[in-house]
N, C-alpha and C. Protein backbone atom coordinates (compact mmCIF):
# COMPACT_ATOMS: atom_id res chain seq x y z
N UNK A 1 114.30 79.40 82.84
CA UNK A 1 113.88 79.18 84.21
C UNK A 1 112.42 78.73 84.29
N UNK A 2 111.60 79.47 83.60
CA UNK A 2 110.25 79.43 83.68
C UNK A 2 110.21 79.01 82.18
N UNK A 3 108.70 78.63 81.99
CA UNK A 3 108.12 78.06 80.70
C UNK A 3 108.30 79.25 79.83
N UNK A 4 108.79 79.93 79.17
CA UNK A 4 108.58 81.07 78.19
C UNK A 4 108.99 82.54 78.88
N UNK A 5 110.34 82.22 80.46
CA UNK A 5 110.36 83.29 81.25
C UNK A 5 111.05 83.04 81.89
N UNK A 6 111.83 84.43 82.13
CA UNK A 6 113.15 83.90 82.96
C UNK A 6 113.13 85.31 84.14
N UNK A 7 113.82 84.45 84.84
CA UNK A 7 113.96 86.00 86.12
C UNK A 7 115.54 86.93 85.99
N UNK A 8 115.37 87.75 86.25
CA UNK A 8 116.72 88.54 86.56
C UNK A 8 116.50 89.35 88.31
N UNK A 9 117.47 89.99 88.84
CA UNK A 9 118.12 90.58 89.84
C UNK A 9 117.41 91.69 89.47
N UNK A 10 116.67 92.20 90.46
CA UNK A 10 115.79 93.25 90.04
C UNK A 10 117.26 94.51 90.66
N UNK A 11 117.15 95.70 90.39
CA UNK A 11 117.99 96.62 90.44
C UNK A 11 117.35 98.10 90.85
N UNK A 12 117.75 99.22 91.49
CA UNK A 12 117.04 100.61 91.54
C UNK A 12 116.63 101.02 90.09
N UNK A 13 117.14 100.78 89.12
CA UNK A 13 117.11 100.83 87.70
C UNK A 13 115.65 100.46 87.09
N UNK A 14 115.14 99.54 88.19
CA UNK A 14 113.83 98.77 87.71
C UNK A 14 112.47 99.86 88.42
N UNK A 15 113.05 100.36 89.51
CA UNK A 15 112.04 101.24 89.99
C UNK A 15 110.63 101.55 89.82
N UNK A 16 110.92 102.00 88.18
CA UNK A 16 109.57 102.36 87.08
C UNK A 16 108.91 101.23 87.23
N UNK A 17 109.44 100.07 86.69
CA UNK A 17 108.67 98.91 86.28
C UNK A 17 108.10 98.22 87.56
N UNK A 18 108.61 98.31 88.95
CA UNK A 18 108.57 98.28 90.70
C UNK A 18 107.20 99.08 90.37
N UNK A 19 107.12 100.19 90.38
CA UNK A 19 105.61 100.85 90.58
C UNK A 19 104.78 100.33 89.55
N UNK A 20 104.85 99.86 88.42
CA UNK A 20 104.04 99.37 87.84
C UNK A 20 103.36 98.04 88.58
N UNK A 21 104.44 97.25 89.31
CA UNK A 21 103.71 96.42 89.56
C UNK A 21 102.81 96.50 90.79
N UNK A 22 103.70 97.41 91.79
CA UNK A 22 102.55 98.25 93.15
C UNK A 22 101.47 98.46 92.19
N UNK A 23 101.12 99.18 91.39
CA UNK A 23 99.75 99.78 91.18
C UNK A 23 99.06 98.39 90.65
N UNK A 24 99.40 97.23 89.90
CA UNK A 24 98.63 95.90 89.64
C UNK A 24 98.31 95.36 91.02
N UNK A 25 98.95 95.71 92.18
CA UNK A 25 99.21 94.99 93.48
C UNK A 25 98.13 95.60 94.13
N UNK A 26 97.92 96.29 94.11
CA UNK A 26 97.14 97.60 94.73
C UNK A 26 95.97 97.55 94.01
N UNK A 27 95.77 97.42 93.11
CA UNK A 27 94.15 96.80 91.82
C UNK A 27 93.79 95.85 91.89
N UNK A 28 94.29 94.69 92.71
CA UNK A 28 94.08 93.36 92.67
C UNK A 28 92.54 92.63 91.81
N UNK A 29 91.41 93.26 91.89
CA UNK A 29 90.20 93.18 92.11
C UNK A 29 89.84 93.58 90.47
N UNK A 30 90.92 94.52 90.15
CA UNK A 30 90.64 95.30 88.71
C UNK A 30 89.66 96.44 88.41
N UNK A 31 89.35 96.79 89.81
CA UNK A 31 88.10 97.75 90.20
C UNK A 31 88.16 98.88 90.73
N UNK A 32 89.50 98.75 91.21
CA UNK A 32 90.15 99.71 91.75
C UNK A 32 90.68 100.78 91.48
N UNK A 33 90.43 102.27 91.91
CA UNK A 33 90.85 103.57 90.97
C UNK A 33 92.15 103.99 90.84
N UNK A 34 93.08 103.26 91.83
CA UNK A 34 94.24 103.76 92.06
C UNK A 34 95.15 103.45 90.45
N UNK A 35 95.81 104.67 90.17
CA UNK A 35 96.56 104.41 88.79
C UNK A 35 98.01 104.67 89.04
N UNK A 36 98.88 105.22 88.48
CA UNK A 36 100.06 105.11 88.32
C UNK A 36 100.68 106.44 89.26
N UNK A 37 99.90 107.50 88.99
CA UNK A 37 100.46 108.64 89.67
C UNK A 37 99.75 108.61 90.75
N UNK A 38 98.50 107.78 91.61
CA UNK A 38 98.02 108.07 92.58
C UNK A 38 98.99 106.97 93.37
N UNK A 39 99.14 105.77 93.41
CA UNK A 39 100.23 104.77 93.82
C UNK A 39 101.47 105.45 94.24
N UNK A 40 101.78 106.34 93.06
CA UNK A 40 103.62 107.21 93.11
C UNK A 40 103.11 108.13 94.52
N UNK A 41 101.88 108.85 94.96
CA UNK A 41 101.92 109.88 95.57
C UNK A 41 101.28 109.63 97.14
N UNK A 42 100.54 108.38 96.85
CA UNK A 42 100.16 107.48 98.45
C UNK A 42 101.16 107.60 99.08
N UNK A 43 101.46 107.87 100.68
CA UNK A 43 102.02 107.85 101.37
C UNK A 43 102.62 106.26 101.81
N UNK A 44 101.57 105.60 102.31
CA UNK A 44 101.37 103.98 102.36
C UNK A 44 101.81 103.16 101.19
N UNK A 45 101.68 103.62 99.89
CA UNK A 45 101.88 102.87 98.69
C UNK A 45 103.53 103.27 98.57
N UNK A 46 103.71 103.52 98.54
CA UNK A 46 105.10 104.94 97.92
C UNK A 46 106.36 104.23 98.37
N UNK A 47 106.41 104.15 99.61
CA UNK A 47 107.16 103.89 100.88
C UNK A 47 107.43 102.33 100.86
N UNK A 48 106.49 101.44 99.43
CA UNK A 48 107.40 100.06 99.06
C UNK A 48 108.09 100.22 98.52
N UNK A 49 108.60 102.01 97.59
CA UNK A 49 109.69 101.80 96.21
C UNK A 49 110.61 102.60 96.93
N UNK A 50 110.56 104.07 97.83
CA UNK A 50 111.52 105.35 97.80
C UNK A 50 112.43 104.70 98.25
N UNK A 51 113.43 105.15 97.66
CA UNK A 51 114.50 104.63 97.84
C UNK A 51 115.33 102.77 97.84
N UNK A 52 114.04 102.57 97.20
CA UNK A 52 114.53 100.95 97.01
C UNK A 52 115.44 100.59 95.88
N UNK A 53 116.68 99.92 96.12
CA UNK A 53 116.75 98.51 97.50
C UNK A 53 118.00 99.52 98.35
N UNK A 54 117.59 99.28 99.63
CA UNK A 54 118.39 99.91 100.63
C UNK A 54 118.90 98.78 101.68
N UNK A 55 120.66 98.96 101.92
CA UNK A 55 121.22 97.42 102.73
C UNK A 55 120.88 95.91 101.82
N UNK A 56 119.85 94.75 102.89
CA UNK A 56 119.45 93.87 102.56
C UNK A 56 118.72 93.48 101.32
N UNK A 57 118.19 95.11 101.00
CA UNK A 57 116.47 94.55 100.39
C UNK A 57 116.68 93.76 98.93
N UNK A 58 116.44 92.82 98.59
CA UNK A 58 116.54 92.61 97.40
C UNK A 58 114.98 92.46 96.21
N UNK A 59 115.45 91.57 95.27
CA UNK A 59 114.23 91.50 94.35
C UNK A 59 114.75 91.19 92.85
N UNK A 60 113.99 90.65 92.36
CA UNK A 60 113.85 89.53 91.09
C UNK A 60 112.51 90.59 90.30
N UNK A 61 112.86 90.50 89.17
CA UNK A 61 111.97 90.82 88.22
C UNK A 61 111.45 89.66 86.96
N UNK A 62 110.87 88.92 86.60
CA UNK A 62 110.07 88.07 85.41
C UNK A 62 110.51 88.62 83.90
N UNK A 63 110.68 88.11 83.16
CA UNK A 63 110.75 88.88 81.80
C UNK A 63 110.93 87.58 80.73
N UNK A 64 109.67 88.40 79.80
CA UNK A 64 109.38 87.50 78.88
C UNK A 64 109.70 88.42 77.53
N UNK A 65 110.02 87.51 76.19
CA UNK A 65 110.28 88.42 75.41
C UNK A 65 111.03 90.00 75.17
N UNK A 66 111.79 89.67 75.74
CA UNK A 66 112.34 91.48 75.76
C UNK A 66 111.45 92.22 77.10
N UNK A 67 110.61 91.62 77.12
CA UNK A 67 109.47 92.75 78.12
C UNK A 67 109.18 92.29 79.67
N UNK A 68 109.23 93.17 80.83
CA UNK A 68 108.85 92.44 81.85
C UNK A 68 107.06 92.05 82.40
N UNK A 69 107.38 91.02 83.19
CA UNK A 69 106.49 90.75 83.17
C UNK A 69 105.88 90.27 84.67
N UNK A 70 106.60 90.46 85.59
CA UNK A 70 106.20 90.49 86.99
C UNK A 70 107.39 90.89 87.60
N UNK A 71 107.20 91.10 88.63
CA UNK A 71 108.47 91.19 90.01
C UNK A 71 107.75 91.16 91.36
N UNK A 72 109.43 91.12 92.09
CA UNK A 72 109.08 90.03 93.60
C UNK A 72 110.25 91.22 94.40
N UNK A 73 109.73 91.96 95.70
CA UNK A 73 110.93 92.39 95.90
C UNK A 73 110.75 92.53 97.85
N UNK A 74 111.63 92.32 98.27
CA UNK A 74 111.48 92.88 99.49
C UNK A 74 111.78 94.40 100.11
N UNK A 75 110.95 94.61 101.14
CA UNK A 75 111.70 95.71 101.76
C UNK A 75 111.32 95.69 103.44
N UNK A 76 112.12 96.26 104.04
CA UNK A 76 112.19 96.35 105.28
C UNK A 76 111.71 97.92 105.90
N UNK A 77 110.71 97.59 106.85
CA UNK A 77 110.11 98.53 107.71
C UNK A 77 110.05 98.60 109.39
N UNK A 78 110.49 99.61 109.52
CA UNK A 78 110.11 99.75 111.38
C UNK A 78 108.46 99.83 111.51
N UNK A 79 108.70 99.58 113.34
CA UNK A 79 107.94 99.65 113.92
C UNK A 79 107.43 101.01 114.15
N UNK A 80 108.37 101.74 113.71
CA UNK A 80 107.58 103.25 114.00
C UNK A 80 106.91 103.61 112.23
N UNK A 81 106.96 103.12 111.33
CA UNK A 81 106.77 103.55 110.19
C UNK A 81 106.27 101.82 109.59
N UNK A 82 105.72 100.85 110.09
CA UNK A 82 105.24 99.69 109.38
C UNK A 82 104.88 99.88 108.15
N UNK A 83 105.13 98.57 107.39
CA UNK A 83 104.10 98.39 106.27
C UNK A 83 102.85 97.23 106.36
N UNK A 84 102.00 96.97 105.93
CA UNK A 84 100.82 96.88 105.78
C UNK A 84 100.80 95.26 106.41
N UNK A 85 101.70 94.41 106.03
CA UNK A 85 102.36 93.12 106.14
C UNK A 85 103.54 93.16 107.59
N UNK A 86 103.76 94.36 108.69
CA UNK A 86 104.78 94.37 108.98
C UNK A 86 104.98 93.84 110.06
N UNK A 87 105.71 92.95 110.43
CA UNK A 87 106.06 91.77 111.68
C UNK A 87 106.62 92.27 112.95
N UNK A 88 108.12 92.63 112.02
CA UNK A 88 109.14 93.05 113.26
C UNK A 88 110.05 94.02 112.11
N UNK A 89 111.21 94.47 113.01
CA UNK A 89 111.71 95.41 111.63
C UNK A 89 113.22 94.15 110.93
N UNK A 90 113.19 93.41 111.79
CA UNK A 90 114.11 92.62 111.20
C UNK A 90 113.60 91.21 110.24
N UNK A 91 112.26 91.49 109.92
CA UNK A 91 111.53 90.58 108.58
C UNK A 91 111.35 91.57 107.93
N UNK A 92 111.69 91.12 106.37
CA UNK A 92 111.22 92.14 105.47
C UNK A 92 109.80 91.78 104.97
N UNK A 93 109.63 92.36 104.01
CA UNK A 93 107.83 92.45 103.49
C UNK A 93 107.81 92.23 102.42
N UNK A 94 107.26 91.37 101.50
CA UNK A 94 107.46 91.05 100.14
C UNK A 94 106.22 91.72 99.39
N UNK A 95 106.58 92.44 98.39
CA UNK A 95 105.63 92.58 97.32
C UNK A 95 106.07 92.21 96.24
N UNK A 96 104.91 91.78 95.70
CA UNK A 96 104.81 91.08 94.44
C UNK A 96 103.89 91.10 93.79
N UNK A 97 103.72 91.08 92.16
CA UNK A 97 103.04 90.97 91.05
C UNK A 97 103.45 91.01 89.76
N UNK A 98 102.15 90.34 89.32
CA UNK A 98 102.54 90.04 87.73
C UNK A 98 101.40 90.73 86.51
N UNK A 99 101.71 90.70 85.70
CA UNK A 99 101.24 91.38 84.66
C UNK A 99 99.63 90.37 83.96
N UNK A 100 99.20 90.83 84.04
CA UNK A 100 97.62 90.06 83.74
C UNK A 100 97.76 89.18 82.80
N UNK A 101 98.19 89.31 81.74
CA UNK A 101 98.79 88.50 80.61
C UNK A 101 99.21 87.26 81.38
N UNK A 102 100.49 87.37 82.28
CA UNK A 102 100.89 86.16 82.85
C UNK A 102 100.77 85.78 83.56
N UNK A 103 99.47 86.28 84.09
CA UNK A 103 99.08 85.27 85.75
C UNK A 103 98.07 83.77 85.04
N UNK A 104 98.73 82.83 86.11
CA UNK A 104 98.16 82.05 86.58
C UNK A 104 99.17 80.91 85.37
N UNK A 105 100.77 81.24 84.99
CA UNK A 105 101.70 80.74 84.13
C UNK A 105 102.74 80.42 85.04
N UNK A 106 102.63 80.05 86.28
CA UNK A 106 103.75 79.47 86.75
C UNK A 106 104.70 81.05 87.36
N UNK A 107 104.63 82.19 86.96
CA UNK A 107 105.50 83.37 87.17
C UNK A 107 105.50 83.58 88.54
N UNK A 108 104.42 84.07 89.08
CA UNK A 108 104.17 84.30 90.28
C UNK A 108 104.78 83.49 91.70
N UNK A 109 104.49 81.79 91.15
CA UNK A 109 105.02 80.80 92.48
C UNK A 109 106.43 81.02 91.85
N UNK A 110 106.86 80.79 90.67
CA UNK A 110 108.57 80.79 90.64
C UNK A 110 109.28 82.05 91.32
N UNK A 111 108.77 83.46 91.29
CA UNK A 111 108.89 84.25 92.06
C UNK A 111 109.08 84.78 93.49
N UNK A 112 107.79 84.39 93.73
CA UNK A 112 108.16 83.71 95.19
C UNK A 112 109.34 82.59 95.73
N UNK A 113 109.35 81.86 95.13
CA UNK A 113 110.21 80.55 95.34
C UNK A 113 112.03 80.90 95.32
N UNK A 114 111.85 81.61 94.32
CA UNK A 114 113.54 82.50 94.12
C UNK A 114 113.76 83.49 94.78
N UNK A 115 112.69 83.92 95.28
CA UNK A 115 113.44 85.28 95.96
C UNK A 115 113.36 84.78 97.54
N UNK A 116 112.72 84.18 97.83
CA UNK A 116 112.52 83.01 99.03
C UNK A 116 113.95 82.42 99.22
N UNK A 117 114.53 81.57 98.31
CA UNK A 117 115.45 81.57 98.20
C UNK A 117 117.14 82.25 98.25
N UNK A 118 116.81 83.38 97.60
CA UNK A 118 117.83 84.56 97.77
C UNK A 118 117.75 85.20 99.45
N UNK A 119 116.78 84.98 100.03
CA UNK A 119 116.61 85.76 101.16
C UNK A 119 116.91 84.96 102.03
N UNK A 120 116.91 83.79 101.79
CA UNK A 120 117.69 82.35 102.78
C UNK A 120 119.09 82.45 102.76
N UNK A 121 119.20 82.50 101.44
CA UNK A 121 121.16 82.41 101.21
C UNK A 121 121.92 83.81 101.80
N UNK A 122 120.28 84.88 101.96
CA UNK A 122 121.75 86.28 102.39
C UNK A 122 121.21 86.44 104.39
N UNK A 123 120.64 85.37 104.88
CA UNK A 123 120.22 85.04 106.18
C UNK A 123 119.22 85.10 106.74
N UNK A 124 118.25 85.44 105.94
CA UNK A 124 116.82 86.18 106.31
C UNK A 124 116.25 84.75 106.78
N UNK A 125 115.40 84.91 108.13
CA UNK A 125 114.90 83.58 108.61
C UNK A 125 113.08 83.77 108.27
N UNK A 126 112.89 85.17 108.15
CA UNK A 126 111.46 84.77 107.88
C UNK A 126 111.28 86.01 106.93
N UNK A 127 109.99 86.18 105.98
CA UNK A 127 109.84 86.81 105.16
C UNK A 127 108.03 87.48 105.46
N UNK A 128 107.48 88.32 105.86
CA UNK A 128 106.19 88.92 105.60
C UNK A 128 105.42 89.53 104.58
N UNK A 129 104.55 89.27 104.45
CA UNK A 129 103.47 89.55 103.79
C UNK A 129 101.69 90.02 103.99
N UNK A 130 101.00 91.03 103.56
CA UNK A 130 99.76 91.30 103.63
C UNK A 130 98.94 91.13 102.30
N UNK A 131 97.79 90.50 102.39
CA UNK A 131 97.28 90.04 101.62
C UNK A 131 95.37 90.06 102.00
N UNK A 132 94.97 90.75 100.95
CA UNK A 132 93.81 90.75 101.49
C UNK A 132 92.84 89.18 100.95
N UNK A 133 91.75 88.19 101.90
CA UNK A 133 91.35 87.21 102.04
C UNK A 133 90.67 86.90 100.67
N UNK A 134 89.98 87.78 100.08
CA UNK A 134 89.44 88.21 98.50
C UNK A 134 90.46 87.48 97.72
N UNK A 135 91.74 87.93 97.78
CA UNK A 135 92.47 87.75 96.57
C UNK A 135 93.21 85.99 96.57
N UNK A 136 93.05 85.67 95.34
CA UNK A 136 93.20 84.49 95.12
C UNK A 136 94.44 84.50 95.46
N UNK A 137 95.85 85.02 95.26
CA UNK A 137 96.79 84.98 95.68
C UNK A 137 96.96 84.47 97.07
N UNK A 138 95.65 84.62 97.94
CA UNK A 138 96.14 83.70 99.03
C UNK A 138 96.53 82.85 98.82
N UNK A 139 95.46 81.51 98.20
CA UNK A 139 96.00 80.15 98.20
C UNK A 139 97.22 79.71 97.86
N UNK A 140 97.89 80.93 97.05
CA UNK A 140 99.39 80.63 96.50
C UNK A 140 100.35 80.55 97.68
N UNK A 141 100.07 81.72 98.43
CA UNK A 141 101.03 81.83 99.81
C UNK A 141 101.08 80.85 100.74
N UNK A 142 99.56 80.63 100.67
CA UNK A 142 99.58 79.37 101.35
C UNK A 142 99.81 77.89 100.88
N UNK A 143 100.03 77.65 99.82
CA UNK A 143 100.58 76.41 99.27
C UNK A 143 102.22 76.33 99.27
N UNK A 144 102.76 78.20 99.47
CA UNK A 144 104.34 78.16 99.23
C UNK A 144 104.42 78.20 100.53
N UNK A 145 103.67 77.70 101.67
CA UNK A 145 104.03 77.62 103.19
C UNK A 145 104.10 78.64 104.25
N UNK A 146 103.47 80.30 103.50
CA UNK A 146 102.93 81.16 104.27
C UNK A 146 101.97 80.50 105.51
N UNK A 147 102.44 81.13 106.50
CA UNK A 147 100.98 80.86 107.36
C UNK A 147 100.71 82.53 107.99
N UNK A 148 99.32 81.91 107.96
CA UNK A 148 98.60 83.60 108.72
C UNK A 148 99.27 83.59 109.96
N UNK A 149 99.53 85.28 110.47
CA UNK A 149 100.04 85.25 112.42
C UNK A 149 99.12 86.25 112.07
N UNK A 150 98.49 87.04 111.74
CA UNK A 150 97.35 87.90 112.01
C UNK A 150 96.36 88.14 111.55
N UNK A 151 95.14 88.09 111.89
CA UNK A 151 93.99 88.43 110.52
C UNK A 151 93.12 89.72 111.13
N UNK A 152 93.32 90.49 109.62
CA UNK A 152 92.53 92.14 109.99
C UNK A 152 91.36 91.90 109.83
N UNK A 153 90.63 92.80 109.20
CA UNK A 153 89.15 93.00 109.11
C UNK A 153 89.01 92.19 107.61
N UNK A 154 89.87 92.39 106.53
CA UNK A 154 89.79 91.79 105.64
C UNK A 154 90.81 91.34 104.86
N UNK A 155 92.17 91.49 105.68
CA UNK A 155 93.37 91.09 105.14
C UNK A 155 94.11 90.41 106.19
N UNK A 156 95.45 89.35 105.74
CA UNK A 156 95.86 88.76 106.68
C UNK A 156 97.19 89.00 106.42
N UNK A 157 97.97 89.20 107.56
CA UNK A 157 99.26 89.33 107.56
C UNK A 157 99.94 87.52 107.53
N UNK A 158 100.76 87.17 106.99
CA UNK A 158 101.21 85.59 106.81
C UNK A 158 103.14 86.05 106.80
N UNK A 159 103.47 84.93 107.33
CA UNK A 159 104.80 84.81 107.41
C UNK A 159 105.07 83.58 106.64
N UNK A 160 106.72 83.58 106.04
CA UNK A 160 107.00 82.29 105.44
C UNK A 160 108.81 82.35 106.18
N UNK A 161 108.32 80.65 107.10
CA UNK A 161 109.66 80.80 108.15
C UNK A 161 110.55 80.05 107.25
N UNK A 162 112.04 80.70 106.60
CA UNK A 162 113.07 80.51 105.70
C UNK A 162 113.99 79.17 106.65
């Protein structure tokens, strides 16, 4: 699929490797203290994996060599319990990341692009996202046709209409 990388159907099975990539998601900057068990025990952080995938939610995982190496997953949040990115409760919220090794290899936009995809074919008309203005990952969202509908103090909420 990818140059040296292929995606699979991410699964509840992947969970572990799901918080691994929250806590890279959540470090963006690399400066950041949050580690593996503080991510698992955030209230705000937590509440992208418990119980994921529930109904709709789906997600793609990266894997190179035997080993993974990013994932892409959605999940869906109310209005009484939002997530950070959260629109309406009938858009889901995409998180995503990749493993330092393979950023900036094509993983990340193919990621996006397939699960973009998967979320078209099972009806989803739009997809959300939060992203703080710092992180280079904007320009990606915005080249895969995110546009901002909100901007915080230092992060922007962006939609991508399917």
């Amino acid at each position: 699929m990818g140059k040296g990388f292929r995606l699979r159907d991410a699964a509840a099975a992947d969970r572990p490797f799901l918080l691994d990539m929250l806590v890279e998601a959540a470090n963006w900057t690399g400066d950041r203290p949050d580690d593996r068990e503080t991510v698992a025990t955030r209230p705000d952080l937590v509440r992208y994996l418990a119980g994921w995938p529930v109904d709709r939610e789906i997600g793609l995982v990266a894997e190179a060599e035997q080993h993974d190496i990013g994932a892409c997953w959605l999940r869906y949040f109310t209005s009484e319990e939002p997530g950070y990115g959260y629109v309406a409760d009938d858009v889901p919220e995409l998180s995503i990341a990749v493993t330092a090794a393979w950023r900036g290899k094509g993983v990340g936009r193919l990621l996006l692009r397939k699960t973009a995809d998967l979320a078209a074919k099972a009806g989803v008309a739009r997809i959300s996202l939060s992203v703080e203005r710092a992180n280079r990952a904007h320009h990606l969202y915005e080249a895969e046709g995110y546009q901002v509908v909100e901007r915080g103090r230092d992060a922007d909420t962006m939609v991508l209409e399917l």
